[in-house]
N, C-alpha and C. Protein backbone atom coordinates (compact mmCIF):
# COMPACT_ATOMS: atom_id res chain seq x y z
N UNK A 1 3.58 21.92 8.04
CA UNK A 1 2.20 22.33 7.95
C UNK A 1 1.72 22.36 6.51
N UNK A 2 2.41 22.83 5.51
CA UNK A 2 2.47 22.56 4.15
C UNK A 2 1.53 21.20 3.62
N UNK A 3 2.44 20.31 4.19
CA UNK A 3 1.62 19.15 3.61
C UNK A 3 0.56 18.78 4.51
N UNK A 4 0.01 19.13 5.33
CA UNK A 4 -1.28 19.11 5.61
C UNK A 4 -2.55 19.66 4.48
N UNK A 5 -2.47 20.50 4.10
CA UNK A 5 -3.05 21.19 3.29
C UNK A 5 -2.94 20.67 1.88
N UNK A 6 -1.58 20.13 1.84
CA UNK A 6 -1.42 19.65 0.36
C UNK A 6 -2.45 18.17 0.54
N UNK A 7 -2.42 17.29 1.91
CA UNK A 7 -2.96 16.09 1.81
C UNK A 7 -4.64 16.51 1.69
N UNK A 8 -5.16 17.33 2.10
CA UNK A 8 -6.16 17.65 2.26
C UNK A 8 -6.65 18.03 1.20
N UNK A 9 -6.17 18.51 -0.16
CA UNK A 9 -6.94 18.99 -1.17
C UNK A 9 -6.47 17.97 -2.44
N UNK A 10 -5.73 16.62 -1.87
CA UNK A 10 -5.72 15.75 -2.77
C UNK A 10 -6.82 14.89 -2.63
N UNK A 11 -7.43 14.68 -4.35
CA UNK A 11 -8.66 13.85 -4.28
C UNK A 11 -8.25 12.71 -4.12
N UNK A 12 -9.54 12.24 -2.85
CA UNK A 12 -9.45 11.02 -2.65
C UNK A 12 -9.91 9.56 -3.54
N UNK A 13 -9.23 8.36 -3.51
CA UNK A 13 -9.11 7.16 -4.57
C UNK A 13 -10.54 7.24 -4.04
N UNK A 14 -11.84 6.64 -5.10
CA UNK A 14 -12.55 5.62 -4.43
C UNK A 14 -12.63 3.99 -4.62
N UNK A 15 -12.89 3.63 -3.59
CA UNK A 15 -12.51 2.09 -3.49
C UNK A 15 -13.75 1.71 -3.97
N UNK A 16 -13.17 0.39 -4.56
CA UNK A 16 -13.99 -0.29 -5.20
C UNK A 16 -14.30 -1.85 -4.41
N UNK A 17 -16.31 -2.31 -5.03
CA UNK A 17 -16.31 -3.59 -4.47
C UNK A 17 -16.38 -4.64 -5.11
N UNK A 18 -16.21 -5.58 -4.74
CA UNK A 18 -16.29 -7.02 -5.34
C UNK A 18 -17.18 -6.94 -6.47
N UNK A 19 -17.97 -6.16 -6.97
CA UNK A 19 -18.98 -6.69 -7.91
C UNK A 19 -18.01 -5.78 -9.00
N UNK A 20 -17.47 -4.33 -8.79
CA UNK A 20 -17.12 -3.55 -9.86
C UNK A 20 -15.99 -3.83 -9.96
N UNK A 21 -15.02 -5.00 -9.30
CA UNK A 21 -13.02 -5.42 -9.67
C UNK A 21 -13.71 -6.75 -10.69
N UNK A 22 -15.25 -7.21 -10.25
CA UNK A 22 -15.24 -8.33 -10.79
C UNK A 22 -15.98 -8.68 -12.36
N UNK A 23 -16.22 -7.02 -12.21
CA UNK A 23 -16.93 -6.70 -13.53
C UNK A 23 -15.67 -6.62 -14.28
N UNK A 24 -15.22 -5.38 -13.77
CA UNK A 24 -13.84 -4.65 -14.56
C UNK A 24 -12.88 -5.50 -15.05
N UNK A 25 -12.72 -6.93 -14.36
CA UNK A 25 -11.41 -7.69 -14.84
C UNK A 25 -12.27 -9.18 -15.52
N UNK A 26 -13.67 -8.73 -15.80
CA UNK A 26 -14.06 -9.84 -16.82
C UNK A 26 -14.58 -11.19 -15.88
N UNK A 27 -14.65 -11.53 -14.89
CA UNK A 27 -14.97 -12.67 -13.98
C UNK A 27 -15.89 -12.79 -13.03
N UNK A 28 -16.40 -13.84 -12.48
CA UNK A 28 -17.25 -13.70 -11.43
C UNK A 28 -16.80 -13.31 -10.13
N UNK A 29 -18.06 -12.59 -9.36
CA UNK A 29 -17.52 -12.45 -7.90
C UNK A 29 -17.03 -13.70 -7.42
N UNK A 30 -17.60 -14.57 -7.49
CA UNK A 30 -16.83 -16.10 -7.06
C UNK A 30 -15.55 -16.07 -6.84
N UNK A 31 -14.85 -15.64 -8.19
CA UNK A 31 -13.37 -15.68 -8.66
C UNK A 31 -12.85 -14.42 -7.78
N UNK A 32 -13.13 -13.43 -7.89
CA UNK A 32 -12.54 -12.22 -7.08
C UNK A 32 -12.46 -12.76 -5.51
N UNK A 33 -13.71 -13.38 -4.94
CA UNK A 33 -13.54 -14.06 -3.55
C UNK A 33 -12.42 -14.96 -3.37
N UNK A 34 -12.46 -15.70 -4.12
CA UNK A 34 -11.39 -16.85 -4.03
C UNK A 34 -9.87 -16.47 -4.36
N UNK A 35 -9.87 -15.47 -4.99
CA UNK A 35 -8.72 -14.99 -5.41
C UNK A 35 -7.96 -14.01 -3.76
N UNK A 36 -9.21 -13.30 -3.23
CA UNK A 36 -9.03 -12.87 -1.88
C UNK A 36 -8.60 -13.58 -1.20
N UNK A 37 -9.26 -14.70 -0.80
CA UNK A 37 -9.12 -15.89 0.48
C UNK A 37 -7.52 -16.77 0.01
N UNK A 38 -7.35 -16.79 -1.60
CA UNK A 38 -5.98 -16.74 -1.60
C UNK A 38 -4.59 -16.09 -1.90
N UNK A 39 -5.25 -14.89 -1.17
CA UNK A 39 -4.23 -13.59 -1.20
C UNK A 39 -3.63 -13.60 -2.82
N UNK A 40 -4.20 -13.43 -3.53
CA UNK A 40 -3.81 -13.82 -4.88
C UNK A 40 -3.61 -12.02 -5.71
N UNK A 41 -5.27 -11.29 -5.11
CA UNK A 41 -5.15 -10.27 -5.69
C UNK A 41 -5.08 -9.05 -4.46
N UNK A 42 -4.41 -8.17 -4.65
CA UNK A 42 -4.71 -6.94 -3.57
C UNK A 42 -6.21 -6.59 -3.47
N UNK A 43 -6.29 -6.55 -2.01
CA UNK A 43 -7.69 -6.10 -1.73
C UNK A 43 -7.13 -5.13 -0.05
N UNK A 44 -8.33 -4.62 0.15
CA UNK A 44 -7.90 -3.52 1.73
C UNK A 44 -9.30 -4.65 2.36
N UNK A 45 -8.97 -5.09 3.85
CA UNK A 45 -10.07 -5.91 4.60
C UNK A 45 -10.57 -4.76 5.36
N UNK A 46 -11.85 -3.63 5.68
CA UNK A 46 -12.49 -2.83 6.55
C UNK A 46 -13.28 -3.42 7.26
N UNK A 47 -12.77 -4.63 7.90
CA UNK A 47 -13.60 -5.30 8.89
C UNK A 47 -14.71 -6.03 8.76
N UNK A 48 -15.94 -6.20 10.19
CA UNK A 48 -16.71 -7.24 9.62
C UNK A 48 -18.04 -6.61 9.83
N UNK A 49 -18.81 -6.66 9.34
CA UNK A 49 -20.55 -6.01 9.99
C UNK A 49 -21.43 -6.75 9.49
N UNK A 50 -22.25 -7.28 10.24
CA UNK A 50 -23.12 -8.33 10.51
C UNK A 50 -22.77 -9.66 9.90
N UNK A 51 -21.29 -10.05 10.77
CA UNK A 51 -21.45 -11.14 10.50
C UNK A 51 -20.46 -11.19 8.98
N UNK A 52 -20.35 -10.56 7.83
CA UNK A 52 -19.78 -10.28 6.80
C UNK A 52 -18.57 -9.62 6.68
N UNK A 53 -17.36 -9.84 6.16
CA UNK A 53 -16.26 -9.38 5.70
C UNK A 53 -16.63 -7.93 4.88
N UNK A 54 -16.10 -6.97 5.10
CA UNK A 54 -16.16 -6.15 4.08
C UNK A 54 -15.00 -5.61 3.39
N UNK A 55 -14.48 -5.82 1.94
CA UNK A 55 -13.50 -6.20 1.31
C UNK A 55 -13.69 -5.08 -0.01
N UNK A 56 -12.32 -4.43 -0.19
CA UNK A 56 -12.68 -3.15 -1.21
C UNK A 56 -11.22 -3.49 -1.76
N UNK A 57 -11.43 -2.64 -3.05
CA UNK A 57 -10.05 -2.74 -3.50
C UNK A 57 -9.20 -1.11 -3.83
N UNK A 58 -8.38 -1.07 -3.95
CA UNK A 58 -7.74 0.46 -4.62
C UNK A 58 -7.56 -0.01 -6.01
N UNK A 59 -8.40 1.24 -7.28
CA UNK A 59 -7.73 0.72 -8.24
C UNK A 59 -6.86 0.74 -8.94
N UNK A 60 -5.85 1.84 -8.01
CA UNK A 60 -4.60 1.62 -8.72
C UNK A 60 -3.79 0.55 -8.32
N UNK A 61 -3.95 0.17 -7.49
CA UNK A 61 -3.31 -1.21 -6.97
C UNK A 61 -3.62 -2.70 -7.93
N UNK A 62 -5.17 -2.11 -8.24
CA UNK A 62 -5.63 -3.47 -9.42
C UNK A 62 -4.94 -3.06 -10.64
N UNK A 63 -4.80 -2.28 -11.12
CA UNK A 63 -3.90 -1.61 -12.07
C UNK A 63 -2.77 -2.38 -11.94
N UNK A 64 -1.83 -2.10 -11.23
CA UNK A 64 -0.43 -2.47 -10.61
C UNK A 64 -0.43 -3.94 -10.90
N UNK A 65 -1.42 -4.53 -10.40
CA UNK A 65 -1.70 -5.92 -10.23
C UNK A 65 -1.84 -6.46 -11.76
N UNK A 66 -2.63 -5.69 -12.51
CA UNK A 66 -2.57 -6.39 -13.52
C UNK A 66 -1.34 -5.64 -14.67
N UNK A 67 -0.71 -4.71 -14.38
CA UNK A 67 0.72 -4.38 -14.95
C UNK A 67 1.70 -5.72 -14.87
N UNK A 68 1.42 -6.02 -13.50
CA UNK A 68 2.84 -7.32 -12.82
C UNK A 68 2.26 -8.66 -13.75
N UNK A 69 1.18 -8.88 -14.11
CA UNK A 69 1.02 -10.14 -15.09
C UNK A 69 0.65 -10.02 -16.60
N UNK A 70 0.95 -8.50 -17.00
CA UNK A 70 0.90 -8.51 -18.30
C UNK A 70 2.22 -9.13 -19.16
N UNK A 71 2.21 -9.87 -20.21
CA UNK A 71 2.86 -10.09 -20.64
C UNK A 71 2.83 -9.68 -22.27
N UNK A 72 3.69 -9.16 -23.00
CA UNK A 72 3.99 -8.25 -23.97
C UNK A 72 5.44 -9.00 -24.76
N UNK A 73 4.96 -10.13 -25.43
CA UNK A 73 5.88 -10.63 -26.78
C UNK A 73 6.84 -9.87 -26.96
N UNK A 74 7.92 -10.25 -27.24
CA UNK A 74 9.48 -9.55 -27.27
C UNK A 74 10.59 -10.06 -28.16
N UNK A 75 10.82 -9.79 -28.61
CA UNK A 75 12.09 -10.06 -29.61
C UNK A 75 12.62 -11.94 -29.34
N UNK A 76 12.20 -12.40 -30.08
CA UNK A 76 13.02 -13.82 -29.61
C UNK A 76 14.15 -14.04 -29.36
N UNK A 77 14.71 -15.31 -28.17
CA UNK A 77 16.12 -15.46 -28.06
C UNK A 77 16.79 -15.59 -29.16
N UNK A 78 18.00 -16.00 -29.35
CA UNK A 78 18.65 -16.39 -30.22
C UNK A 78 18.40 -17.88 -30.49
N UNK A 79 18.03 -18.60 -30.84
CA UNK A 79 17.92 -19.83 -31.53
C UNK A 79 16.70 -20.73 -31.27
N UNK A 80 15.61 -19.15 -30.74
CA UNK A 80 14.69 -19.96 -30.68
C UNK A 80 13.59 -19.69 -31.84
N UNK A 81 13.79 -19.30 -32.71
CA UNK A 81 13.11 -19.18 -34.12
C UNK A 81 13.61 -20.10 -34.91
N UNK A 82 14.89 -20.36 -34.36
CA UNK A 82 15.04 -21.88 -35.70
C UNK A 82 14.63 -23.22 -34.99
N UNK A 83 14.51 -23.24 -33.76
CA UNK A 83 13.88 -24.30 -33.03
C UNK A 83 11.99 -24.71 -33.57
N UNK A 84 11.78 -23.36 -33.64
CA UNK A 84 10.34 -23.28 -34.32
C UNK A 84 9.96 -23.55 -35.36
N UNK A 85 10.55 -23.18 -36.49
CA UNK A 85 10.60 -23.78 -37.77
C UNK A 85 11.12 -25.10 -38.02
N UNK A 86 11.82 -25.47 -37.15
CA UNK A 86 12.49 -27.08 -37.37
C UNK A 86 11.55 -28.05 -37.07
N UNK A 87 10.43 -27.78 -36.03
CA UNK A 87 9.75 -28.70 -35.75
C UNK A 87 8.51 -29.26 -36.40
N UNK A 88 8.12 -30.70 -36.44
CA UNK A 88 7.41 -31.41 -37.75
C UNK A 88 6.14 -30.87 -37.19
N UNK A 89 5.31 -30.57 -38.33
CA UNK A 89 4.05 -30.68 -38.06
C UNK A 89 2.48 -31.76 -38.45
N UNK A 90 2.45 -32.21 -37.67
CA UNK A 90 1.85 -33.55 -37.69
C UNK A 90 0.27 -33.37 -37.96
């Protein structure tokens, strides 16, 4: 019974739509659609009304999403700094 009460006084995420994931990550709704239709980015589907998809996102999940493709420069292998300097520049 505990966690009834505990679920109940946790604030709820609000979901976000296509115009504010598509603001927030710099791109057109175009791109956020297409990125949907190819399961590319997390989205939640709440069905269809009139005729229209209605498509939201969580943003900690867009978070998550863009954690998994950050990439953050790191100490080079071993011999690949002299590979770099060896090569001519034309």
């Amino acid at each position: 019974m505990g966690n009834e009460s505990d679920e109940k006084s946790k604030p709820r995420r609000s979901l976000k739509n296509v115009k504010s994931v598509a603001h927030y990550l710099g791109v057109s709704r175009n791109t956020v659609h297409q990125w949907v239709m190819e399961n590319h980015i997390p989205y939640i589907n709440l069905g269809v009304a009139g005729g229209r998809r209605i498509i939201r996102f969580d943003p900690e999940a867009i978070e998550a999403w863009l954690q998994d493709r950050s990439h953050t420069p790191g100490p080079e292998k071993p011999g690949q700094e002299k590979e770099w300097h060896e090569q001519e520049i034309e």
